[in-house]
Protein backbone atom coordinates (compact mmCIF):
# COMPACT_ATOMS: atom_id res chain seq x y z
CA UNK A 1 -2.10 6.84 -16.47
CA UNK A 2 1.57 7.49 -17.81
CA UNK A 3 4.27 7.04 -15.70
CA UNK A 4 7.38 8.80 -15.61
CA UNK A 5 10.30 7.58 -13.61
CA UNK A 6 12.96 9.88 -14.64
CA UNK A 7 12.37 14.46 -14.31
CA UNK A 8 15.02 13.50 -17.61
CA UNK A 9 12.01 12.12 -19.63
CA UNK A 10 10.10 15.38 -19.17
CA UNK A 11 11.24 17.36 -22.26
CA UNK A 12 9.16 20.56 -21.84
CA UNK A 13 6.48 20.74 -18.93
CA UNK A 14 2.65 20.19 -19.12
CA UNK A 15 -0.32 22.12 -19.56
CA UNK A 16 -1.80 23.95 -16.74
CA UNK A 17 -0.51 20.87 -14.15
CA UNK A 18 -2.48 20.25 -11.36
CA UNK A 19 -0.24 18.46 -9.02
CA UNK A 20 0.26 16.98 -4.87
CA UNK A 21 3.40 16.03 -3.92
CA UNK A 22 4.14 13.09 -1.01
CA UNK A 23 5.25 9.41 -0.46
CA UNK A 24 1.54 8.16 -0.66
CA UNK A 25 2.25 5.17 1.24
CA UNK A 26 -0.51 3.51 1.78
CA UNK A 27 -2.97 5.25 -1.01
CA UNK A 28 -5.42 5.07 2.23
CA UNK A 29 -8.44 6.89 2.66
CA UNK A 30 -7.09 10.47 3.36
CA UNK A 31 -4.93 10.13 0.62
CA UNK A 32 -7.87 8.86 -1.82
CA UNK A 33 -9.78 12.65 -0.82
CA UNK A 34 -6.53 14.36 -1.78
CA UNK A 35 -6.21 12.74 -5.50
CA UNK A 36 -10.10 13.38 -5.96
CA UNK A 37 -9.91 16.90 -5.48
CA UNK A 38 -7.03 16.89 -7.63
CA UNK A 39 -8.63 15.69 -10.47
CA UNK A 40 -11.66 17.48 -10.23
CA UNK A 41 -9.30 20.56 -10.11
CA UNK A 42 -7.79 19.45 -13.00
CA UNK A 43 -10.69 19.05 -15.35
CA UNK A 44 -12.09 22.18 -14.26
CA UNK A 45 -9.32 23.42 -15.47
CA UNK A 46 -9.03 21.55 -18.28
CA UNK A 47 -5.38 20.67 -17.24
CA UNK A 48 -3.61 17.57 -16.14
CA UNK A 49 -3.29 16.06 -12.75
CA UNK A 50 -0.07 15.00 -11.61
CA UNK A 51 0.98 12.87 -8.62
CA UNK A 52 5.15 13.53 -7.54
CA UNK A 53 6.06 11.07 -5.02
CA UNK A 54 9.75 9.14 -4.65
CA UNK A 55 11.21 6.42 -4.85
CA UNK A 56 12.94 4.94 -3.17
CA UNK A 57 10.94 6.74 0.68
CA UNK A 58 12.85 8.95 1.42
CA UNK A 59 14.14 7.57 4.78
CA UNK A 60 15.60 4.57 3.27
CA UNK A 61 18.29 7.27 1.84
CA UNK A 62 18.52 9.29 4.91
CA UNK A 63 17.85 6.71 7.73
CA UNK A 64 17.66 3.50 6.93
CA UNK A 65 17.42 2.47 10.35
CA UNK A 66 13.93 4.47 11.15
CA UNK A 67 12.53 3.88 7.69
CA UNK A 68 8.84 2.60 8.02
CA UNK A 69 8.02 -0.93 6.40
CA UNK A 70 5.95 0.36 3.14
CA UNK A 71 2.55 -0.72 3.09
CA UNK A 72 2.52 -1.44 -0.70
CA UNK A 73 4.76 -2.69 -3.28
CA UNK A 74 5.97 -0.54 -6.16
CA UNK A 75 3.58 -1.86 -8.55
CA UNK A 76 0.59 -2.27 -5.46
CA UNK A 77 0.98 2.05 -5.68
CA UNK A 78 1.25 2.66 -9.14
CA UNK A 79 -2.11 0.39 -9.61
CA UNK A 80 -4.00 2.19 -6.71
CA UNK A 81 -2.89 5.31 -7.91
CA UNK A 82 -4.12 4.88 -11.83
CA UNK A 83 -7.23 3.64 -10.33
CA UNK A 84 -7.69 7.20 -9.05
CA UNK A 85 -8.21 8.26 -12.44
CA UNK A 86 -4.61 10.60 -12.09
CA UNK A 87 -3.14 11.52 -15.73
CA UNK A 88 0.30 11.17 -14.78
CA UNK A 89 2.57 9.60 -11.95
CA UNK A 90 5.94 10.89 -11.56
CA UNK A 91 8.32 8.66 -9.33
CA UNK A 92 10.91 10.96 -8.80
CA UNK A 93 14.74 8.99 -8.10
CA UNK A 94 15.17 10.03 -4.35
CA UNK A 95 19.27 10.62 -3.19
CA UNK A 96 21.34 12.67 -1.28
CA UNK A 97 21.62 15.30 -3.84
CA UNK A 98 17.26 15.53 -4.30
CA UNK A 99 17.67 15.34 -0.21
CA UNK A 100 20.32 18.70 -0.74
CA UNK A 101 18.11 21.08 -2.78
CA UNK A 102 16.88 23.90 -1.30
CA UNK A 103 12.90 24.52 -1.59
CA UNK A 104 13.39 27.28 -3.63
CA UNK A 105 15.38 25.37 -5.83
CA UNK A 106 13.11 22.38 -5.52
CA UNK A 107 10.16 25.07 -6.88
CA UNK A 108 12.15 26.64 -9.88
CA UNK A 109 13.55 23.76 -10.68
CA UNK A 110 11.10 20.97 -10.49
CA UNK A 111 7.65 22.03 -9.83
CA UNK A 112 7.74 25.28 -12.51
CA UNK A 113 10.55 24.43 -14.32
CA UNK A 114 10.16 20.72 -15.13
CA UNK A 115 5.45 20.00 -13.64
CA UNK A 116 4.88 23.58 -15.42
CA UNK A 117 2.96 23.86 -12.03
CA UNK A 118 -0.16 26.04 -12.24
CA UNK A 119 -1.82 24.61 -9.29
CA UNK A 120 -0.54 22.59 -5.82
CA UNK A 121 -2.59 20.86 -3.41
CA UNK A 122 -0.64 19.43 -0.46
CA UNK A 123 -1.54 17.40 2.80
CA UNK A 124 -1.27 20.11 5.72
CA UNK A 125 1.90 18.38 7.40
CA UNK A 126 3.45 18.20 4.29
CA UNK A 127 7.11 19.38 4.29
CA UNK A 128 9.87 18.92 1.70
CA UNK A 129 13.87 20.10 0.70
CA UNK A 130 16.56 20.05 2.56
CA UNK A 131 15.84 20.08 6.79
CA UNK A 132 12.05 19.77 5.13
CA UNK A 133 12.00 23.54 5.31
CA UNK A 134 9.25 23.61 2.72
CA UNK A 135 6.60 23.92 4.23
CA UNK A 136 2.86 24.75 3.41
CA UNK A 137 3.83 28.86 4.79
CA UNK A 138 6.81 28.50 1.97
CA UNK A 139 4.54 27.11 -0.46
CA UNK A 140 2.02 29.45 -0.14
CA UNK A 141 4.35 32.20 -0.20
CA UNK A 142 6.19 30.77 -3.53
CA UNK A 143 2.88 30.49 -4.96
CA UNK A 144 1.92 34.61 -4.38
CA UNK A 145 5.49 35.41 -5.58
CA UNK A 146 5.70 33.07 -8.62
CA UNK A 147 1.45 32.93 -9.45
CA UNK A 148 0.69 28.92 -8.59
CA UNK A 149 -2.03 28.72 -6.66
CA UNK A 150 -2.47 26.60 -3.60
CA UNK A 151 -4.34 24.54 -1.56
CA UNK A 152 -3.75 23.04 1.80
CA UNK A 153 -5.90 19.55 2.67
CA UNK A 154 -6.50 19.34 6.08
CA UNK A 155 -6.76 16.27 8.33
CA UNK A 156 -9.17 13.62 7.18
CA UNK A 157 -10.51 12.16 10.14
CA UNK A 158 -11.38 7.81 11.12
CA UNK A 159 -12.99 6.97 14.10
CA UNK A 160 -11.91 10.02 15.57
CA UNK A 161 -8.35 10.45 14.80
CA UNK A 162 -6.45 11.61 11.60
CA UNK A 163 -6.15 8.95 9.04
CA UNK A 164 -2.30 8.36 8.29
CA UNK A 165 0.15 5.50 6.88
CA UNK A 166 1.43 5.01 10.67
CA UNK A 167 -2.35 4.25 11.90
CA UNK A 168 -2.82 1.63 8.74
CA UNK A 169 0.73 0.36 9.73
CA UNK A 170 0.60 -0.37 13.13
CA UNK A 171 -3.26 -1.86 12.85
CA UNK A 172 -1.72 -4.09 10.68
CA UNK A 173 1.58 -4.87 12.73
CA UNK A 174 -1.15 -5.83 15.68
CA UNK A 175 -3.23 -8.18 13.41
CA UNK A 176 -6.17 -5.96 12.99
CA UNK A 177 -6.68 -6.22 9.57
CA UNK A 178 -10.55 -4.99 10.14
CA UNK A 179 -9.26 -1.57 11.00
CA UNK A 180 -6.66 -2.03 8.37
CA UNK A 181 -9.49 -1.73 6.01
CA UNK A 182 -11.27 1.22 7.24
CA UNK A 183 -8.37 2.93 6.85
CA UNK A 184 -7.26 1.89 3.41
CA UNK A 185 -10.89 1.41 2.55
CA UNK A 186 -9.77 -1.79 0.80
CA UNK A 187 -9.22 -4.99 2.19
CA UNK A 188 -4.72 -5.30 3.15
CA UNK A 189 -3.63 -8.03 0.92
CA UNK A 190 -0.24 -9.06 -0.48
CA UNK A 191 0.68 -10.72 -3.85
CA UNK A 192 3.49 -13.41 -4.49
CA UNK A 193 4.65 -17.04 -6.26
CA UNK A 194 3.89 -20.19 -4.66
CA UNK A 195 7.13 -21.65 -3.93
CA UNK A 196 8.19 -25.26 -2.78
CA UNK A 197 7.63 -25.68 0.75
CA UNK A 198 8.16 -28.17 3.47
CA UNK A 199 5.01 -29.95 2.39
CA UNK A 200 4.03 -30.75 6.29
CA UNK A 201 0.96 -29.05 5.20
CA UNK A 202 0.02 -31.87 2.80
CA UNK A 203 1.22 -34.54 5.13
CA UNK A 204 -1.40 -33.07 7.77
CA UNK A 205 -4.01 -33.54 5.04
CA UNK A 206 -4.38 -29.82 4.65
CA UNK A 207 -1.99 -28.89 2.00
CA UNK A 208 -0.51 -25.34 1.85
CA UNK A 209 0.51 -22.85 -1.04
CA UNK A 210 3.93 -21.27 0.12
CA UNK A 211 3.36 -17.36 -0.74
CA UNK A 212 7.23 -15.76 -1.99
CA UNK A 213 6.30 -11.92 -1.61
CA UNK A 214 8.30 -8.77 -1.95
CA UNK A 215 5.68 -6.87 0.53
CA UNK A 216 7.35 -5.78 3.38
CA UNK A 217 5.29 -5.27 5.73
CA UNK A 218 3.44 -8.19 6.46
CA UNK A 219 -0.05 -8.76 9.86
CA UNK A 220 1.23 -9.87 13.03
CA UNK A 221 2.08 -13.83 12.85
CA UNK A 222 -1.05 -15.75 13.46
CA UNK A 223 -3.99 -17.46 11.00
CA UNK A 224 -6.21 -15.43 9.11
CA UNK A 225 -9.50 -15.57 6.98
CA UNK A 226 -9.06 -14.40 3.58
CA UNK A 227 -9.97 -14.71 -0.05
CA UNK A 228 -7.23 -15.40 -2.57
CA UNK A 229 -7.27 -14.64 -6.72
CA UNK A 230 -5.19 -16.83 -8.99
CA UNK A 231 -6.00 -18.39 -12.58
CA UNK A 232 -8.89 -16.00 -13.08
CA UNK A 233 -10.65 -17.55 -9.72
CA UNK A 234 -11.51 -16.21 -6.65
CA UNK A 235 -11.37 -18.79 -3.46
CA UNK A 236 -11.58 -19.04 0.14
CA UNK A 237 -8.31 -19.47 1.91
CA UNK A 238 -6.67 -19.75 5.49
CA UNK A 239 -3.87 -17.92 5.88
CA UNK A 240 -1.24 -18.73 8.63
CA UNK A 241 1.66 -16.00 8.76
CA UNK A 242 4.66 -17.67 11.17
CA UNK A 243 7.28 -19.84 11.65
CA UNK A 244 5.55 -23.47 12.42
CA UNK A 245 6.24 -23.52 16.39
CA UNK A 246 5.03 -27.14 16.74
CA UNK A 247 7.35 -28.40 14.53
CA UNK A 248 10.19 -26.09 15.39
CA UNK A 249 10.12 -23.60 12.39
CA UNK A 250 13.02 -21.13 12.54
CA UNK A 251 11.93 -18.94 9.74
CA UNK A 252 8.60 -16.97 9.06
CA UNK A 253 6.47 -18.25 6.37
CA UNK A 254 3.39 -17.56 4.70
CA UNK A 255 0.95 -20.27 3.97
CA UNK A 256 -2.43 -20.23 2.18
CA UNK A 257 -4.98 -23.32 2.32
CA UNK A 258 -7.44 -23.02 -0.53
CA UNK A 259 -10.68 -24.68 0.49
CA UNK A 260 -12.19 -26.97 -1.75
CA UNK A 261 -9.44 -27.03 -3.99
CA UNK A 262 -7.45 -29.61 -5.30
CA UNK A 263 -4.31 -29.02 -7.86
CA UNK A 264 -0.84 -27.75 -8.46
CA UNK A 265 -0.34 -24.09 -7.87
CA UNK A 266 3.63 -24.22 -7.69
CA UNK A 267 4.99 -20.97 -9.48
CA UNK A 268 1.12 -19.31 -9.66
CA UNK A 269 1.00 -16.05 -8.67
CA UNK A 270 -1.43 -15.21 -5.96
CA UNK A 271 -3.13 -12.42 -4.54
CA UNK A 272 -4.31 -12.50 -0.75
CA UNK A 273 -6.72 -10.53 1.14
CA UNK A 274 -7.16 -10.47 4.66
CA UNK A 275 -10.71 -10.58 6.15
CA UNK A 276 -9.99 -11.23 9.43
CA UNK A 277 -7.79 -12.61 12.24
CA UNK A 278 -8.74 -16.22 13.68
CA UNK A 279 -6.17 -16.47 16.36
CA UNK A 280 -2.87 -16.35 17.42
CA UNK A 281 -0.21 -18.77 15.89
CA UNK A 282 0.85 -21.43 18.59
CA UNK A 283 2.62 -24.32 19.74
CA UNK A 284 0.46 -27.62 19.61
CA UNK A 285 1.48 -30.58 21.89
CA UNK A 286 1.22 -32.86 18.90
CA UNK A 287 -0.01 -32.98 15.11
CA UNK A 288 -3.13 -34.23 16.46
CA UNK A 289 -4.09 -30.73 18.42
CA UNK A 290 -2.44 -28.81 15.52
CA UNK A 291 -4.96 -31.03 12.99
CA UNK A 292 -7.81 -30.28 15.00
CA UNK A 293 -7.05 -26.41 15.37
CA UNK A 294 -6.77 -26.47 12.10
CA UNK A 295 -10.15 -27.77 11.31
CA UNK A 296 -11.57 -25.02 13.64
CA UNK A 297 -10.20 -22.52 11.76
CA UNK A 298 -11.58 -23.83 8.66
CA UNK A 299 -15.00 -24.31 9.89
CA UNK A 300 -14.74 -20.54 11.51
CA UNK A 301 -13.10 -19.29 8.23
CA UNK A 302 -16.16 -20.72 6.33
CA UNK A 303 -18.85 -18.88 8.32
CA UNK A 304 -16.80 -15.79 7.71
CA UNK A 305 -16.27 -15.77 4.25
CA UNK A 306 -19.99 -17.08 3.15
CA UNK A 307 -20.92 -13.52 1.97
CA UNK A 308 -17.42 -11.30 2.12
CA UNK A 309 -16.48 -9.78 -1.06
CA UNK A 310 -13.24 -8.61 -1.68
CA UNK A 311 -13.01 -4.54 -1.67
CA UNK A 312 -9.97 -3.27 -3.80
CA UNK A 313 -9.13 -0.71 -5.49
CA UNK A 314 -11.30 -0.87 -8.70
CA UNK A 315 -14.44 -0.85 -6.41
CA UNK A 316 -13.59 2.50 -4.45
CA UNK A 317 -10.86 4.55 -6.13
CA UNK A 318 -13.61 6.26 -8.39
CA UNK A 319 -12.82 9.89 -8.65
């Protein structure tokens, strides 16, 4: 997949473009049906497929103070996205003067002008330009006028309510990383450096890799089961997600016990995956309860984690 991050890097525009336009945060389920149909549109065609999101969301620019916490990372979308099998990403710089064009201008401009658009195929809330007056009626309506064709996904539907970014969000802000990957249809996971911690872990006789991530949004504090990739290896891990209440933490941390591992992982990178949440993170009278807990989890986590396999992205994003 090339990716362009720059409508300045797009000398002349592409050959009968297939394209969807939207923030993609997430790359959940709904949005996996959307990129399917657009390649198969595409090769029918024998054109290219073209996902046009931003970056940064849009409502960092325009209000910071309601913008969402992203479900993936820069590079988490880019990888989910290629795994879709899309031809070409296009991260368009989002600032006040994108926010100002009209959708007309937005259409002659960008999506004939720069795409080469020949066909659209857009989420049915999906609204863009200034006030987000570009709608799917304005689309439709540019597309008679100007000949694109388009077509209008409708809602895809989990457990008997529309699959959206907010639903994988807030399952995830409660802890419910089960439903978290129903509706990603991947198991949530973050990826960081082990950094130097406290080492109470160790002292407990259950040491602790320090995750340093740039996710931001991160399961509701507690301990998890999980699997964890570094060096090539796959391994079982607890996760505890929290600020250390029974020894009066005062900022959140993420902490990964490998089990049946034994070795220096300071400045690894690690990837995490969340299979599912043990309990809620609490205070312990004394590192004697805490030791104990901890053990319970372990035990629990094992039992768990005997058959999971991780799901990502290169074992369901098949177009």
């Amino acid at each position: 997949m090339e990716i362009i991050r720059s409508l300045d890097e797009i000398s002349k525009p592409f050959d009968k473009t297939v394209a969807t336009l939207g923030n993609f945060d997430g790359v959940h389920l709904g949005h996996r049906a959307i990129f399917r149909s657009l390649v198969q549109r595409a090769r029918r065609d024998g054109g290219v497929s073209v996902v046009c999101t931003f970056d940064p969301h849009p409502l960092k620019i325009l209000a910071p103070d309601h913008a969402p916490r992203l479900i993936n990372t820069r590079a988490e979308k880019e990888r989910l996205i290629a795994a879709s099998q899309i031809d070409i990403l296009l991260q368009i710089p989002f600032d006040h003067h994108l926010a100002a064009l009209s959708p007309v201008t937005f259409v002659d401009e960008i999506l004939l002008g720069k795409l080469g658009v020949r066909h659209l195929i857009v989420g049915y809330d999906y609204a863009f330009g200034k006030g987000r007056t570009g709608d799917v009626g304005f689309l439709r309506a540019q597309g008679r006028k100007k000949g694109f064709g388009v077509d209008v996904f409708g809602p895809v539907q989990c457990d008997g309510s529309v699959l959206s970014s907010t639903r994988v969000r807030q399952s995830v802000l409660r802890g419910d990383v089960e439903g978290a990957k129903n509706l990603l249809g991947r198991h949530f996971n973050l990826e960081g450096r082990v950094v130097q911690g406290d080492q109470r872990g160790k002292s407990l006789g259950f040491a602790t890799a320090n995750i340093e991530t740039d996710k931001e949004l991160l399961p509701l504090s507690g301990v998890y089961a999980g699997r964890a990739k570094f060096n090539s290896g796959e391994h079982n891990v607890v996760i505890n997600i929290g600020q250390k209440p029974t020894f009066g933490g005062n900022g959140l941390t993420i902490e990964v016990h490998v089990l049946d591992f034994k070795g220096d992982l300071y400045g690894e990178n690690m990837r995490v995956y969340f299979f599912e949440r043990l309990r809620d993170e609490k205070k312990f009278p004394d590192a004697g309860a805490l030791i104990h807990a901890i053990t319970a989890d372990i035990e629990r986590a094992r039992t768990i984690l005997h058959t999971g396999k991780i799901v990502e992205y290169s074992e369901y994003l098949r177009a």
